[in-house]
N, C-alpha and C. Protein backbone atom coordinates (compact mmCIF):
# COMPACT_ATOMS: atom_id res chain seq x y z
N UNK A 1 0.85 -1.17 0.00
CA UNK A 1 0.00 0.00 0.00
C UNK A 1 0.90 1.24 0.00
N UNK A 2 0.41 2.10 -0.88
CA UNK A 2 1.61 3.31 -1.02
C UNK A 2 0.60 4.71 -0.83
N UNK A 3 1.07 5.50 0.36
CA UNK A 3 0.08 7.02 0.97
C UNK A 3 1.31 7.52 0.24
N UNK A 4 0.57 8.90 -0.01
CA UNK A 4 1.31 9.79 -0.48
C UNK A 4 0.70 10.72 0.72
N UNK A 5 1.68 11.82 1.16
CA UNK A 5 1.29 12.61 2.50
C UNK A 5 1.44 13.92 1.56
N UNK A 6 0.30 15.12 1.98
CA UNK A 6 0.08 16.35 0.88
C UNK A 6 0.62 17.21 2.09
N UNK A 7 2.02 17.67 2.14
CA UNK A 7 2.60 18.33 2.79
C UNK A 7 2.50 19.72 3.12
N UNK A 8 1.37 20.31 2.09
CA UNK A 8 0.59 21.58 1.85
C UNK A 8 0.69 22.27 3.55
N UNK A 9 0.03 21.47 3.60
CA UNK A 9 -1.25 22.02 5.36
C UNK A 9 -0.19 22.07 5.97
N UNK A 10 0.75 21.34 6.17
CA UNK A 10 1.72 21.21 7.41
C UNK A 10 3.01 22.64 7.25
N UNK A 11 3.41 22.70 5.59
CA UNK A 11 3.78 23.82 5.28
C UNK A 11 3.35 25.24 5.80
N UNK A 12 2.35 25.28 4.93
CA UNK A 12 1.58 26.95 5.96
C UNK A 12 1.28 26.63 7.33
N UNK A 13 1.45 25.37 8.09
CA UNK A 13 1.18 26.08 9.35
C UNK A 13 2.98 26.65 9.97
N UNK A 14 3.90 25.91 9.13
CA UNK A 14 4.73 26.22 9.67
C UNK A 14 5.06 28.10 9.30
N UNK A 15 4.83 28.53 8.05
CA UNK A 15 4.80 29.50 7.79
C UNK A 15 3.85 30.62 8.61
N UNK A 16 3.03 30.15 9.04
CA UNK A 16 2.24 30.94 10.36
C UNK A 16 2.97 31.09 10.96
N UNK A 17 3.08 30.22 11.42
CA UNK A 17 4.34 30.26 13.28
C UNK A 17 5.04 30.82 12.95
N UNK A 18 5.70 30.90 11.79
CA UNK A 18 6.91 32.12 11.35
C UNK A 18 6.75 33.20 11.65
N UNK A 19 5.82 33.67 10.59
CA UNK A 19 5.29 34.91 10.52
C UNK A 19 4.50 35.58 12.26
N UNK A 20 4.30 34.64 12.88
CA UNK A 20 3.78 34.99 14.21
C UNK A 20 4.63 35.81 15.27
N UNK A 21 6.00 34.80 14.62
CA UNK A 21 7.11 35.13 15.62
C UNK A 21 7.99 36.49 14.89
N UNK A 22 7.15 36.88 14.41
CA UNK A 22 8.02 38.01 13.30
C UNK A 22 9.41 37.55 12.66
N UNK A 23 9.28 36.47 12.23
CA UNK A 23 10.66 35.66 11.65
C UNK A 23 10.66 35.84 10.04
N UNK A 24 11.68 36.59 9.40
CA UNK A 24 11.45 36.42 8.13
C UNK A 24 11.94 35.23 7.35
N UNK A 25 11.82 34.78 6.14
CA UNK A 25 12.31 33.72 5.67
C UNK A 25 14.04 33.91 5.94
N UNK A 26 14.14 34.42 5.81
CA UNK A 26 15.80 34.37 5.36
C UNK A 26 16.33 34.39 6.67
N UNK A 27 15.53 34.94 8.00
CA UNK A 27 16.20 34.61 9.17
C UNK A 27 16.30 33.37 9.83
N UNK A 28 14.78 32.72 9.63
CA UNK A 28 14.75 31.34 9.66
C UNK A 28 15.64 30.39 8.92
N UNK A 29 16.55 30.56 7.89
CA UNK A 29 17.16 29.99 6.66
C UNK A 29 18.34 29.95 7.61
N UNK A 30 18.76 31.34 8.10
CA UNK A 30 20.14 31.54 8.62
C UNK A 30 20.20 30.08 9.59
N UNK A 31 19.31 30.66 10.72
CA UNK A 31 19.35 29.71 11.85
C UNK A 31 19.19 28.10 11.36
N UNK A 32 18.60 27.69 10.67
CA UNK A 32 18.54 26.18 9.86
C UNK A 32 19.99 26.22 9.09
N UNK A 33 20.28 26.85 8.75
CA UNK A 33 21.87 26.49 7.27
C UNK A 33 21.08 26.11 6.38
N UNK A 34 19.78 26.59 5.94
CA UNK A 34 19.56 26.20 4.75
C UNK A 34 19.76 27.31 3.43
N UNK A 35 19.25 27.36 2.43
CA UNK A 35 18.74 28.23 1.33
C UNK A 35 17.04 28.81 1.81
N UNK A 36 17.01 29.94 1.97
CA UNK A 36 16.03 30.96 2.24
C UNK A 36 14.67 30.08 0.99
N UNK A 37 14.94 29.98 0.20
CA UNK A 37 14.17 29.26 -1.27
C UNK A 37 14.15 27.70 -0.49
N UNK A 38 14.16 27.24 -0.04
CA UNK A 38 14.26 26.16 0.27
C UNK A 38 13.07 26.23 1.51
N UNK A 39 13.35 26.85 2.37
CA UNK A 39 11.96 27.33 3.54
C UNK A 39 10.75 27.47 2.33
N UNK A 40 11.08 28.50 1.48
CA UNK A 40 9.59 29.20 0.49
C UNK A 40 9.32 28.11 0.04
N UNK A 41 9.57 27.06 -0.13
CA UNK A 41 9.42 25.68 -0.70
C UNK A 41 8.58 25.00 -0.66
N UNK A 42 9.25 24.58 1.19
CA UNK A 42 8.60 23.73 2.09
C UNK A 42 7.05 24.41 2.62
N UNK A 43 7.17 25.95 2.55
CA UNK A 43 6.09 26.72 3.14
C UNK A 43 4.90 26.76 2.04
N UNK A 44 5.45 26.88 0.76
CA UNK A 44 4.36 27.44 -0.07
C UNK A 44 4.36 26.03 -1.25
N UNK A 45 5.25 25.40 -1.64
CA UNK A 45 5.12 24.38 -2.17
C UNK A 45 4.94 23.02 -1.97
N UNK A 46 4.67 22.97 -0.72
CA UNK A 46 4.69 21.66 -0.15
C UNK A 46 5.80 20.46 -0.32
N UNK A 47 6.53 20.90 -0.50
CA UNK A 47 8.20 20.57 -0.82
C UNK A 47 8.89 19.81 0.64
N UNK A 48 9.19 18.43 1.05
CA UNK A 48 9.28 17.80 2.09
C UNK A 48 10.76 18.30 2.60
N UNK A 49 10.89 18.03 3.56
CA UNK A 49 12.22 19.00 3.85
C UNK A 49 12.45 17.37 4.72
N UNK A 50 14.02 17.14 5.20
CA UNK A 50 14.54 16.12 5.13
C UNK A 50 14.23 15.72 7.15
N UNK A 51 14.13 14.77 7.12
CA UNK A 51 13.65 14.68 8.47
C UNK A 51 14.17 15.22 9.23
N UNK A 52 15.78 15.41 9.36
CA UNK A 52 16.16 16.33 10.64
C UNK A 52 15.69 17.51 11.07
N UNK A 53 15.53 18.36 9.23
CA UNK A 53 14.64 19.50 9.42
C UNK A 53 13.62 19.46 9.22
N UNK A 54 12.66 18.64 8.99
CA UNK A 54 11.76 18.55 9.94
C UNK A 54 10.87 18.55 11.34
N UNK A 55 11.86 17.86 12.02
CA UNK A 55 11.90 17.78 13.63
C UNK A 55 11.95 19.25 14.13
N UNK A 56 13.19 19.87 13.44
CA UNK A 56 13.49 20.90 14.25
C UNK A 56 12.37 22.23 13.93
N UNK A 57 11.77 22.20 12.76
CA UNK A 57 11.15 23.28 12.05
C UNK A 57 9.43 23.23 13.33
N UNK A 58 9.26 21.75 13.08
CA UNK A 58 8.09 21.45 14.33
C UNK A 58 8.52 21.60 15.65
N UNK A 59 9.40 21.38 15.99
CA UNK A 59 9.79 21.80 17.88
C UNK A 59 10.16 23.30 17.87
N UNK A 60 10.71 23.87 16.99
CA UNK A 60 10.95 25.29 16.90
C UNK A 60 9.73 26.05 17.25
N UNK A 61 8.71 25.55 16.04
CA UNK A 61 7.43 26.45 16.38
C UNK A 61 6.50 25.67 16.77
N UNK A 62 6.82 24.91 17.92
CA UNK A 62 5.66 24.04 18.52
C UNK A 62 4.45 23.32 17.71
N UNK A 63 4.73 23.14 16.62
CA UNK A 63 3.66 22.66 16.03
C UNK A 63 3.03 21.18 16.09
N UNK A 64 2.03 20.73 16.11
CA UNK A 64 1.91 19.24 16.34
C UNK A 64 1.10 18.82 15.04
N UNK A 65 2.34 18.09 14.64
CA UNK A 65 1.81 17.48 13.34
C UNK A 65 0.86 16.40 13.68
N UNK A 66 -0.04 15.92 14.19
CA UNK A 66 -1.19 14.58 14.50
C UNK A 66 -2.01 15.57 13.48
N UNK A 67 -2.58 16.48 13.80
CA UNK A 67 -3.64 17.47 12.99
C UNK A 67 -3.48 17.02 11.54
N UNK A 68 -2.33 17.08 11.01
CA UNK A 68 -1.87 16.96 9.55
C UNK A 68 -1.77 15.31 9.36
N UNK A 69 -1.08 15.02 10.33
CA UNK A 69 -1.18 13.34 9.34
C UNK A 69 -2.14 12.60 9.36
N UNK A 70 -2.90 12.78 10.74
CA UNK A 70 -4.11 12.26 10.97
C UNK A 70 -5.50 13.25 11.38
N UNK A 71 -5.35 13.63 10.02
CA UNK A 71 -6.24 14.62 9.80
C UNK A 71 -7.62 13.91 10.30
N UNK A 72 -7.66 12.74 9.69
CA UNK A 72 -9.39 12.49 10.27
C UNK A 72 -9.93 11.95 11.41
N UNK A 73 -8.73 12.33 12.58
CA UNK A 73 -8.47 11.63 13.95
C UNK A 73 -8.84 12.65 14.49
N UNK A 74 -8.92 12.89 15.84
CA UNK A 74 -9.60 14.19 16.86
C UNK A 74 -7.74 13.82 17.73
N UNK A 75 -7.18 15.04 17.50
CA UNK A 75 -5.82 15.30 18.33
C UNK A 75 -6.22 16.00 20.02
N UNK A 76 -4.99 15.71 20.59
CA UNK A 76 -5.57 15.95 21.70
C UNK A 76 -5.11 17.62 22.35
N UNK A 77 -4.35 18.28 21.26
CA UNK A 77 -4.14 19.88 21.24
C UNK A 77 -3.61 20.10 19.83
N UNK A 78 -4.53 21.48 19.45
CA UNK A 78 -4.19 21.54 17.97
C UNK A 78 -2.64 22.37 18.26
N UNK A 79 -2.22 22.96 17.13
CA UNK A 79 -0.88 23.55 16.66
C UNK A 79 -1.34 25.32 17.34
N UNK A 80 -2.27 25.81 17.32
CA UNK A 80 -2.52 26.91 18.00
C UNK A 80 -2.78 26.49 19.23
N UNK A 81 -3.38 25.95 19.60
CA UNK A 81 -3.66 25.69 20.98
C UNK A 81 -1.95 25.76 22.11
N UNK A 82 -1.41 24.80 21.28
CA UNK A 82 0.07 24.17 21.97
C UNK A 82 0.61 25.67 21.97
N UNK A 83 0.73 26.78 20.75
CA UNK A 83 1.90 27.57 20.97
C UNK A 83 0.86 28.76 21.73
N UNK A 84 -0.71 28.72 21.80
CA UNK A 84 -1.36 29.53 23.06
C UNK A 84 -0.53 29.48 24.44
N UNK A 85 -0.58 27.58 24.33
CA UNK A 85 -0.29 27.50 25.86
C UNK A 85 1.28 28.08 26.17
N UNK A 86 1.86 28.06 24.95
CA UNK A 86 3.63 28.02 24.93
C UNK A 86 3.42 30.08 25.36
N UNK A 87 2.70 30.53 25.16
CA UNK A 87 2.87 32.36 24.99
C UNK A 87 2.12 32.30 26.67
N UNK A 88 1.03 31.46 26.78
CA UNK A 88 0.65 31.54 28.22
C UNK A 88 1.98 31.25 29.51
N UNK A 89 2.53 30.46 29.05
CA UNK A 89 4.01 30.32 29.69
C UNK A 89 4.85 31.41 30.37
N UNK A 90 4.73 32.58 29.53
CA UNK A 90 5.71 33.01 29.97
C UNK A 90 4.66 34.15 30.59
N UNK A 91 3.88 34.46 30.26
CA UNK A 91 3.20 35.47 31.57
C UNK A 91 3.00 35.14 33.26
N UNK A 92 2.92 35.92 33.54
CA UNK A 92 3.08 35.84 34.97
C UNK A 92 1.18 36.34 35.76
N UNK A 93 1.00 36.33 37.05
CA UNK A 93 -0.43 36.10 37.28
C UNK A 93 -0.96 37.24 36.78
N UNK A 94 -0.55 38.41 37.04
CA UNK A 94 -1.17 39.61 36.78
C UNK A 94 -1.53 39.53 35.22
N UNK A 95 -0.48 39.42 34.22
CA UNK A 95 -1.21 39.13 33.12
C UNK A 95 -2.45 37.95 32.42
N UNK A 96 -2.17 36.81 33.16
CA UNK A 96 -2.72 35.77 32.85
C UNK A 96 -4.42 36.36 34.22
N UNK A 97 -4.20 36.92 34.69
CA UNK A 97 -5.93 37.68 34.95
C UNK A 97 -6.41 38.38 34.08
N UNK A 98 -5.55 39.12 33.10
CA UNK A 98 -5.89 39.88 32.31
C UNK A 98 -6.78 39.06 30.92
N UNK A 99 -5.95 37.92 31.05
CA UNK A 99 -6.42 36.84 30.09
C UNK A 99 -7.55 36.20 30.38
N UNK A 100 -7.38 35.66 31.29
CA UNK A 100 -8.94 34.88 32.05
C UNK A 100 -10.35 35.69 31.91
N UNK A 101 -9.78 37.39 32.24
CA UNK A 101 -11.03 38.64 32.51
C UNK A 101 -11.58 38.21 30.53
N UNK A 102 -11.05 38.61 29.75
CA UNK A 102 -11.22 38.68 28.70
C UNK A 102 -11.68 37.51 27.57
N UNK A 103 -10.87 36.24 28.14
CA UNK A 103 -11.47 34.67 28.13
C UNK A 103 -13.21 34.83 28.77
N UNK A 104 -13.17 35.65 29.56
CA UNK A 104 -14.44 35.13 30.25
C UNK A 104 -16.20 36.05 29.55
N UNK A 105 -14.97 36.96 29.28
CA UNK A 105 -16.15 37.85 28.41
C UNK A 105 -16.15 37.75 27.29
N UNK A 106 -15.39 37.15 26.66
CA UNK A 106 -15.66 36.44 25.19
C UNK A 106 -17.02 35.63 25.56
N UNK A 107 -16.79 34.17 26.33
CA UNK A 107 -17.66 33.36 26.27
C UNK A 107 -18.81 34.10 26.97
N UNK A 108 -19.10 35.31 27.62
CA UNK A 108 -20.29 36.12 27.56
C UNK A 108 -20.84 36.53 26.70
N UNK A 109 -20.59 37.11 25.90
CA UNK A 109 -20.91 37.71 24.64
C UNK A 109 -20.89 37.22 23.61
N UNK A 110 -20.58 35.29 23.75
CA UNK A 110 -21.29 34.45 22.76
C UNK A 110 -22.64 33.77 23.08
N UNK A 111 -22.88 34.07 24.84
CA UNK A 111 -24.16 33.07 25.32
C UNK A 111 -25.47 34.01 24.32
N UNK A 112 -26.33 33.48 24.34
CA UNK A 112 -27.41 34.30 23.59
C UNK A 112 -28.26 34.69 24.46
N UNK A 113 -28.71 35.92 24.27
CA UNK A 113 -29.72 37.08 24.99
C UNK A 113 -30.38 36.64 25.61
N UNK A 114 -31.18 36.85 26.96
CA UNK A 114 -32.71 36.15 27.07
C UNK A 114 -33.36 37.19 26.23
């Protein structure tokens, strides 16, 4: 039996996380030793990048590939979720009240009216 894996999805999410972290291609290139065209590749062409960089491109920007390979599985934290919790990390209580206040009035202002 032969899968072919559509490396698309897993690409742009890595290109999110890039762009999240204000990383441009070519800075990300530096830090890998790769060719800058070689990231645009993997990001926009779905172009497989070799397992080492692989590993590192997903632990870099926390991403959890289950979403992508087993797309029709229920994962147990998506790729935003994980790098939410990774930015929740580094705040401290005063901010993370600030978060909760605002978490909490979101889900107010989705309950519906009486």
């Amino acid at each position: 039996m032969s899968e072919t894996f559509d490396f698309m999805a897993l690409g742009q999410a890595i290109k999110k996380a890039r762009e999240a972290k204000e990383m441009t291609r070519e800075q990300l290139a530096e830090i890998l030793d790769v060719a800058p065209r070689h990231i645009q590749s993997i990001e926009n062409e779905g172009q497989y990048p070799s397992f080492p960089l692989f590993i590192r491109l997903v632990t870099m920007f926390d991403i959890s590939v289950d979403q992508y390979i087993f797309s029709d599985k229920q994962t147990e934290k998506t790729t935003l979720r994980r790098q939410i919790d990774s930015i929740l990390d580094t705040f401290g209580d005063k901010e993370l009240t600030i978060i909760e206040g605002t978490a909490k009035a979101i889900c107010k202002a989705k309950e519906p009216e009486e």
